[in-house]
Protein backbone atom coordinates (compact mmCIF):
# COMPACT_ATOMS: atom_id res chain seq x y z
CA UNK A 1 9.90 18.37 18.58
CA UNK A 2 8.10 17.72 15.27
CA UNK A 3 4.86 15.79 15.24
CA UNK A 4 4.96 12.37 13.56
CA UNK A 5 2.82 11.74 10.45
CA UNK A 6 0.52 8.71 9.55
CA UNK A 7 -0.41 8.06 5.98
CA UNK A 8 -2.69 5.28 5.26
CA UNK A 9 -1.74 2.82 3.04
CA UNK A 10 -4.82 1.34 1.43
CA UNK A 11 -5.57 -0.83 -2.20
CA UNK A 12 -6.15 2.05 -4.61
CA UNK A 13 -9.45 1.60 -6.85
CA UNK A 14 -7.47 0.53 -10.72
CA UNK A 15 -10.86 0.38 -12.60
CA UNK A 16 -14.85 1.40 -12.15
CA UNK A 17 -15.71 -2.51 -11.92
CA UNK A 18 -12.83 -3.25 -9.82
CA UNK A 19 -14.53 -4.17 -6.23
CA UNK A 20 -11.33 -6.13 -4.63
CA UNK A 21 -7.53 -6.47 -5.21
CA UNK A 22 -5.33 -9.56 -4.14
CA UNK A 23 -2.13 -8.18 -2.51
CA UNK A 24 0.73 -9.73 -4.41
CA UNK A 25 3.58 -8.35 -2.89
CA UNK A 26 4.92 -5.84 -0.96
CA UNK A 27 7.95 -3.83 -2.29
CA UNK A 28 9.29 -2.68 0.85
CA UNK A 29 10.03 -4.50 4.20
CA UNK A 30 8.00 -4.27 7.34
CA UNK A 31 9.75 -1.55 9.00
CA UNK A 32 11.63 -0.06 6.01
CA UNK A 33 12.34 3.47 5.04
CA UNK A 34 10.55 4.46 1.46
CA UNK A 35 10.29 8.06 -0.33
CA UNK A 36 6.75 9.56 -1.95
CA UNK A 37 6.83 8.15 -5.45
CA UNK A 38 8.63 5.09 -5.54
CA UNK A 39 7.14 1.96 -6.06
CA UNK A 40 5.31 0.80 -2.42
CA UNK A 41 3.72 -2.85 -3.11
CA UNK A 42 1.87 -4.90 -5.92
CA UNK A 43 -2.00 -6.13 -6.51
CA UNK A 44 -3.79 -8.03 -8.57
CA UNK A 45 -7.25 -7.72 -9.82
CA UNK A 46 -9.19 -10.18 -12.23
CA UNK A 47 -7.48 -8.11 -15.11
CA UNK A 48 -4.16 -6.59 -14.42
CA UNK A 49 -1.44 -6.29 -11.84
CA UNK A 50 -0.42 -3.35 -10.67
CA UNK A 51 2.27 -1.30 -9.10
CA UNK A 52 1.58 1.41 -6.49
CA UNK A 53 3.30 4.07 -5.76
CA UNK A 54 3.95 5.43 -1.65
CA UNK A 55 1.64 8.53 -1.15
CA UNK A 56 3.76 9.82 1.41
CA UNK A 57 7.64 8.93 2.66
CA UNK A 58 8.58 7.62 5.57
CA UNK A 59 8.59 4.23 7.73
CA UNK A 60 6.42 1.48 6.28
CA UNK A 61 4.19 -1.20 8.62
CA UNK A 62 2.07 -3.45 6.57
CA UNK A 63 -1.13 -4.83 8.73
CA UNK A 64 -2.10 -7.25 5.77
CA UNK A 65 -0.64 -10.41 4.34
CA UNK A 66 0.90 -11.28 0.91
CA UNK A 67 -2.02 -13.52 -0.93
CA UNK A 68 -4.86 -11.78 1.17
CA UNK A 69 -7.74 -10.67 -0.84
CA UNK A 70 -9.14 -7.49 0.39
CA UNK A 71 -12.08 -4.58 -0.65
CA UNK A 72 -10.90 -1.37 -2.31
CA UNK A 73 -10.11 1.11 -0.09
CA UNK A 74 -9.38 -1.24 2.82
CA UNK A 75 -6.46 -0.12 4.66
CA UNK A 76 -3.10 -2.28 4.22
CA UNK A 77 -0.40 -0.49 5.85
CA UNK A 78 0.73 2.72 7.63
CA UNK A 79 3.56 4.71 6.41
CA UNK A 80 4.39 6.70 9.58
CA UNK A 81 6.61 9.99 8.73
CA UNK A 82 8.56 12.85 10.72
């Protein structure tokens, strides 16, 4: 039997000054299937929006809320994987 996978979904760093990111939306469903490369969920900084990609394929469970402002590198979501 093959030994599931967990990748961490966290808000990717978009610029040096960046400190925190607003999530403003999530591209896939709680609980939905997603492949490495395609587009994952949405933030905002003071700047820019911007779309991020999966880092890994699998099943997707978000632990943060739409409108939530959170640090970079704070951890948003597992995408668990066989």
């Amino acid at each position: 039997m093959a030994e599931m996978s967990t990748f961490t979904v966290r808000i990717p760093r978009t610029a040096v000054a960046v400190a925190e990111a607003t999530l403003q939306e999530c591209l896939v469903d709680d609980g939905g299937l997603i492949q490495e490369g395609e587009p994952l969920f949405v933030i905002e900084t003071e700047k820019v929006e911007t779309e991020v990609e999966a880092g890994a394929s699998g099943r997707v469970y978000w632990t943060a809320k739409v409108g939530e402002v959170f640090d970079i590198g704070a951890e948003i979501g597992r995408i668990e994987g066989e």
